[in-house]
C-alpha atoms as a PDB file:
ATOM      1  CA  UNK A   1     -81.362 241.542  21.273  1.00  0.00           C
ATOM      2  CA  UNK A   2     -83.241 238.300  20.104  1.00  0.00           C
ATOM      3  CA  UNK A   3     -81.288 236.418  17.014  1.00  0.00           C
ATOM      4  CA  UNK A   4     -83.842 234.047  15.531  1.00  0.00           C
ATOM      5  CA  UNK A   5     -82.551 230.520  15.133  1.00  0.00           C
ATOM      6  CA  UNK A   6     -82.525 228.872  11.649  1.00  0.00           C
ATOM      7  CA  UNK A   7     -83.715 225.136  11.226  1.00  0.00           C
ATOM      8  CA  UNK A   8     -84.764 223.205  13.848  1.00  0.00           C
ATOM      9  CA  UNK A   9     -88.070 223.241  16.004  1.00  0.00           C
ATOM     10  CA  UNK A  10     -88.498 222.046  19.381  1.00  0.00           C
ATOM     11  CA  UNK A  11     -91.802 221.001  20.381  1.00  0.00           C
ATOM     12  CA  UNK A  12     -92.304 220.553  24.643  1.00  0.00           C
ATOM     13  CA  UNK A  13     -95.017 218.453  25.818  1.00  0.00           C
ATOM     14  CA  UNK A  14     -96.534 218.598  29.522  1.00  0.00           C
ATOM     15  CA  UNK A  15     -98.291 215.274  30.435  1.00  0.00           C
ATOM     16  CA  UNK A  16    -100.842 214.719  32.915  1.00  0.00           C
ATOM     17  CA  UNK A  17    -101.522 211.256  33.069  1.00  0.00           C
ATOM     18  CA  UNK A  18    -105.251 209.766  34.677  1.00  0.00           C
ATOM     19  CA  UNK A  19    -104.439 208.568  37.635  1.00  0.00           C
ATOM     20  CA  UNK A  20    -106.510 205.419  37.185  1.00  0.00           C
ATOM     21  CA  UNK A  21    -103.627 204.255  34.550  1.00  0.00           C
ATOM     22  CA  UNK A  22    -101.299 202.053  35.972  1.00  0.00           C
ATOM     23  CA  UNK A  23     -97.152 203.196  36.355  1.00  0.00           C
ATOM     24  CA  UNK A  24     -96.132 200.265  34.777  1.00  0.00           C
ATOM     25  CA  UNK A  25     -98.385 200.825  31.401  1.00  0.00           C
ATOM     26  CA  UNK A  26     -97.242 204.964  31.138  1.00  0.00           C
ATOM     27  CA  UNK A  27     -93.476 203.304  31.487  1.00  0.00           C
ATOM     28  CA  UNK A  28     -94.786 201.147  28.360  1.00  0.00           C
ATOM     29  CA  UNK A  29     -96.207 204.216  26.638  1.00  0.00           C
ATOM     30  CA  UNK A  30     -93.232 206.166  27.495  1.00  0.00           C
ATOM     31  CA  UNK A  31     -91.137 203.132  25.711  1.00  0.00           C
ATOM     32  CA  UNK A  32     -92.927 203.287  22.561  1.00  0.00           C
ATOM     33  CA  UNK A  33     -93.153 207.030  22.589  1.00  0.00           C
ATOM     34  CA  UNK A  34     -89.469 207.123  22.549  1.00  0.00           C
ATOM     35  CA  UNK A  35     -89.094 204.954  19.950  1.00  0.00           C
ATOM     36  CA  UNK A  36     -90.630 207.455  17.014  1.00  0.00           C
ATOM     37  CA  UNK A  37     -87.004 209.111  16.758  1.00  0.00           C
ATOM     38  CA  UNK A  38     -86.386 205.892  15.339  1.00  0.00           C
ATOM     39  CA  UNK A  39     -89.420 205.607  12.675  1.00  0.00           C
ATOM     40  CA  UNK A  40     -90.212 209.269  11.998  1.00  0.00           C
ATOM     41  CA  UNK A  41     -87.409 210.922   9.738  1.00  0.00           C
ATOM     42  CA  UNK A  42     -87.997 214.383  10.400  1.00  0.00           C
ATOM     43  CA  UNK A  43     -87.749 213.902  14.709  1.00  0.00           C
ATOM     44  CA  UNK A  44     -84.053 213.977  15.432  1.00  0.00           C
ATOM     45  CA  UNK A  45     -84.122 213.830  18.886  1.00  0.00           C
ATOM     46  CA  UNK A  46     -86.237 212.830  21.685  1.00  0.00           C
ATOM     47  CA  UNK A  47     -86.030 213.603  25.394  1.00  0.00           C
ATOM     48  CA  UNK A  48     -88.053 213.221  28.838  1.00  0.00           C
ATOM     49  CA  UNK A  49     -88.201 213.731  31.857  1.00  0.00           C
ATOM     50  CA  UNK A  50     -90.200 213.443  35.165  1.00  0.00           C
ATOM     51  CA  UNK A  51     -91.066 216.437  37.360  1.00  0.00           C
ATOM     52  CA  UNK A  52     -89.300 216.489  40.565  1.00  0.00           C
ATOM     53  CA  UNK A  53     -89.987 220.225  41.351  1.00  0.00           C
ATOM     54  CA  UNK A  54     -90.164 220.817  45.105  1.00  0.00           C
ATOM     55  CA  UNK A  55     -92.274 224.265  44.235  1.00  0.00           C
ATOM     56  CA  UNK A  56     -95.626 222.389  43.749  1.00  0.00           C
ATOM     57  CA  UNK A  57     -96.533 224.439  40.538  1.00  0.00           C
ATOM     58  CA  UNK A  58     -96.256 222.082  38.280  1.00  0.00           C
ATOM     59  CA  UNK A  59    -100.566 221.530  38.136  1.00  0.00           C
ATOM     60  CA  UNK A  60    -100.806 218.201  38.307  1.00  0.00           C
ATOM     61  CA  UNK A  61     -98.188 217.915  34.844  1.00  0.00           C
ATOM     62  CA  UNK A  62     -95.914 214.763  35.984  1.00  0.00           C
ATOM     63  CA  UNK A  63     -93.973 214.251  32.443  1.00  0.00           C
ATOM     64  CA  UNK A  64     -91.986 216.511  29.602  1.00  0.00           C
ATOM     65  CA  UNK A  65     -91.309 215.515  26.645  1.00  0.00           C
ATOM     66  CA  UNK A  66     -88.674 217.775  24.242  1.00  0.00           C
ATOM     67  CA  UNK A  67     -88.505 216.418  20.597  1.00  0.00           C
ATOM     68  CA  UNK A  68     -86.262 218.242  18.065  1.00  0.00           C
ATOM     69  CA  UNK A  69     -87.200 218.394  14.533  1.00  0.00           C
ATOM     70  CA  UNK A  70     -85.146 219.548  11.459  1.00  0.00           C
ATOM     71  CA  UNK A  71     -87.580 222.419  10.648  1.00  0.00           C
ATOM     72  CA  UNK A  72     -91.630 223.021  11.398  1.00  0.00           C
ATOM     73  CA  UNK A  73     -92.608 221.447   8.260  1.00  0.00           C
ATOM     74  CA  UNK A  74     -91.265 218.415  10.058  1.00  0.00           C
ATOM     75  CA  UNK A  75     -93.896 218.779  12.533  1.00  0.00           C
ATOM     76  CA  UNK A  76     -96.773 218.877  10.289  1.00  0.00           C
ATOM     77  CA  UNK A  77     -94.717 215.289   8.860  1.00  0.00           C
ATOM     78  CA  UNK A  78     -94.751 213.638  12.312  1.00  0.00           C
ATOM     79  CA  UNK A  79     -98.145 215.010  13.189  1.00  0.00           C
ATOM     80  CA  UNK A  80     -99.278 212.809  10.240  1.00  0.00           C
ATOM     81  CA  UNK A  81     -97.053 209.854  10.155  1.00  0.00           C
ATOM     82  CA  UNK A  82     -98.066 206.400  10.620  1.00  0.00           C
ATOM     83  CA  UNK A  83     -96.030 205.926  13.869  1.00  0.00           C
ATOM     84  CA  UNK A  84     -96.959 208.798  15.561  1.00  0.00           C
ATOM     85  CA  UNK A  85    -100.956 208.216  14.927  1.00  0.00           C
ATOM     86  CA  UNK A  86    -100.593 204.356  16.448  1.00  0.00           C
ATOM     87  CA  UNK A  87     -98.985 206.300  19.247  1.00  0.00           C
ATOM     88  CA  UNK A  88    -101.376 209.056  19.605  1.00  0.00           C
ATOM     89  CA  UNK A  89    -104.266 206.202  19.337  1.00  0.00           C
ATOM     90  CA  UNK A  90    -102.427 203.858  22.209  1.00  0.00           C
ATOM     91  CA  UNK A  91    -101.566 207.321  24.810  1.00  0.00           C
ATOM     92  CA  UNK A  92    -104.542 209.512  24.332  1.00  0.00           C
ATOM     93  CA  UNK A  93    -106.963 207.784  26.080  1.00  0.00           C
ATOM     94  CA  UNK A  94    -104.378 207.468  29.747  1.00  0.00           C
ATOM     95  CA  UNK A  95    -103.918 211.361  29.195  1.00  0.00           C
ATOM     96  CA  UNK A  96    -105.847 214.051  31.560  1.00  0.00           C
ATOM     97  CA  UNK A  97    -103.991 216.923  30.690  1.00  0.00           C
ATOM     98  CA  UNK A  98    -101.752 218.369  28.266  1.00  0.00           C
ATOM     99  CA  UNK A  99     -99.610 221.095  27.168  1.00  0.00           C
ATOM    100  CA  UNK A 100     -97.683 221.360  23.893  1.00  0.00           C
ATOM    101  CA  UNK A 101     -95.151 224.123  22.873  1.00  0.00           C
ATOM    102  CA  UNK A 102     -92.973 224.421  19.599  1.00  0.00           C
ATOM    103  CA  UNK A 103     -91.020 226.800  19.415  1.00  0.00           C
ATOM    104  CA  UNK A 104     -87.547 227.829  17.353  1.00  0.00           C
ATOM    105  CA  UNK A 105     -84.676 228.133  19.970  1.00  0.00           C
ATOM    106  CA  UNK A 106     -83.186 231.857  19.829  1.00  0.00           C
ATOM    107  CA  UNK A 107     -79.975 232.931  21.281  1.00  0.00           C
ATOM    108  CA  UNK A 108     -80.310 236.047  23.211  1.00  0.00           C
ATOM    109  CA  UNK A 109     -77.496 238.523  22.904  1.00  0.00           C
ATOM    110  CA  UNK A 110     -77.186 240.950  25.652  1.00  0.00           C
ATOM    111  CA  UNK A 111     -75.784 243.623  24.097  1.00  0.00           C
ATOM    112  CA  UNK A 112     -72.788 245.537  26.223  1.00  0.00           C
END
């Protein structure tokens, strides 16, 4: 039995970056992605990782990205605040690929 979840929204990001951009400038990207939770009101928290699967199904994704936001209304704020469009202008041209996934988080009850 799925119990949906009220408030928050987590969006998950899959990044493929071109491989012609340099390590150093994605760990600069990465830097000023992270740094919305501090200028976007609505993004509570921010988190990433890199993919160290040993499966190889990962598709070329290298990055994830989980942001939490206070509700999905506070998506449609980021998607439009200043911040986040200087970012999207600085990272979109060193992406290849990329996934994006919001979803509410539900607790799943198993009933006995």
């Amino acid at each position: 039995m799925e119990v949906e979840a009220k408030g928050f929204v987590r969006r998950v990001l899959l990044f493929k970056f071109k491989p012609e951009t340099p390590p150093d400038h994605i760990e600069q990207l990465i830097k000023g992605y992270s740094n919305l939770v501090n200028l976007v009101e609505s993004l509570k928290s921010w988190h990433m990782g890199k993919d160290v699967s040993i499966e190889n199904l990962q598709e070329g994704f290298t990055h994830v990205f989980e942001l939490t936001f206070e509700s999905a209304e506070g998506i449609a704020e980021y998607m439009v605040h200043p911040a986040h469009l200087e970012f999207h202008e600085l990272c979109w041209p060193h992406v290849e690929k990329l996934v994006v996934i919001d979803y509410k988080p539900t607790p799943f009850c198993n009933p006995n």
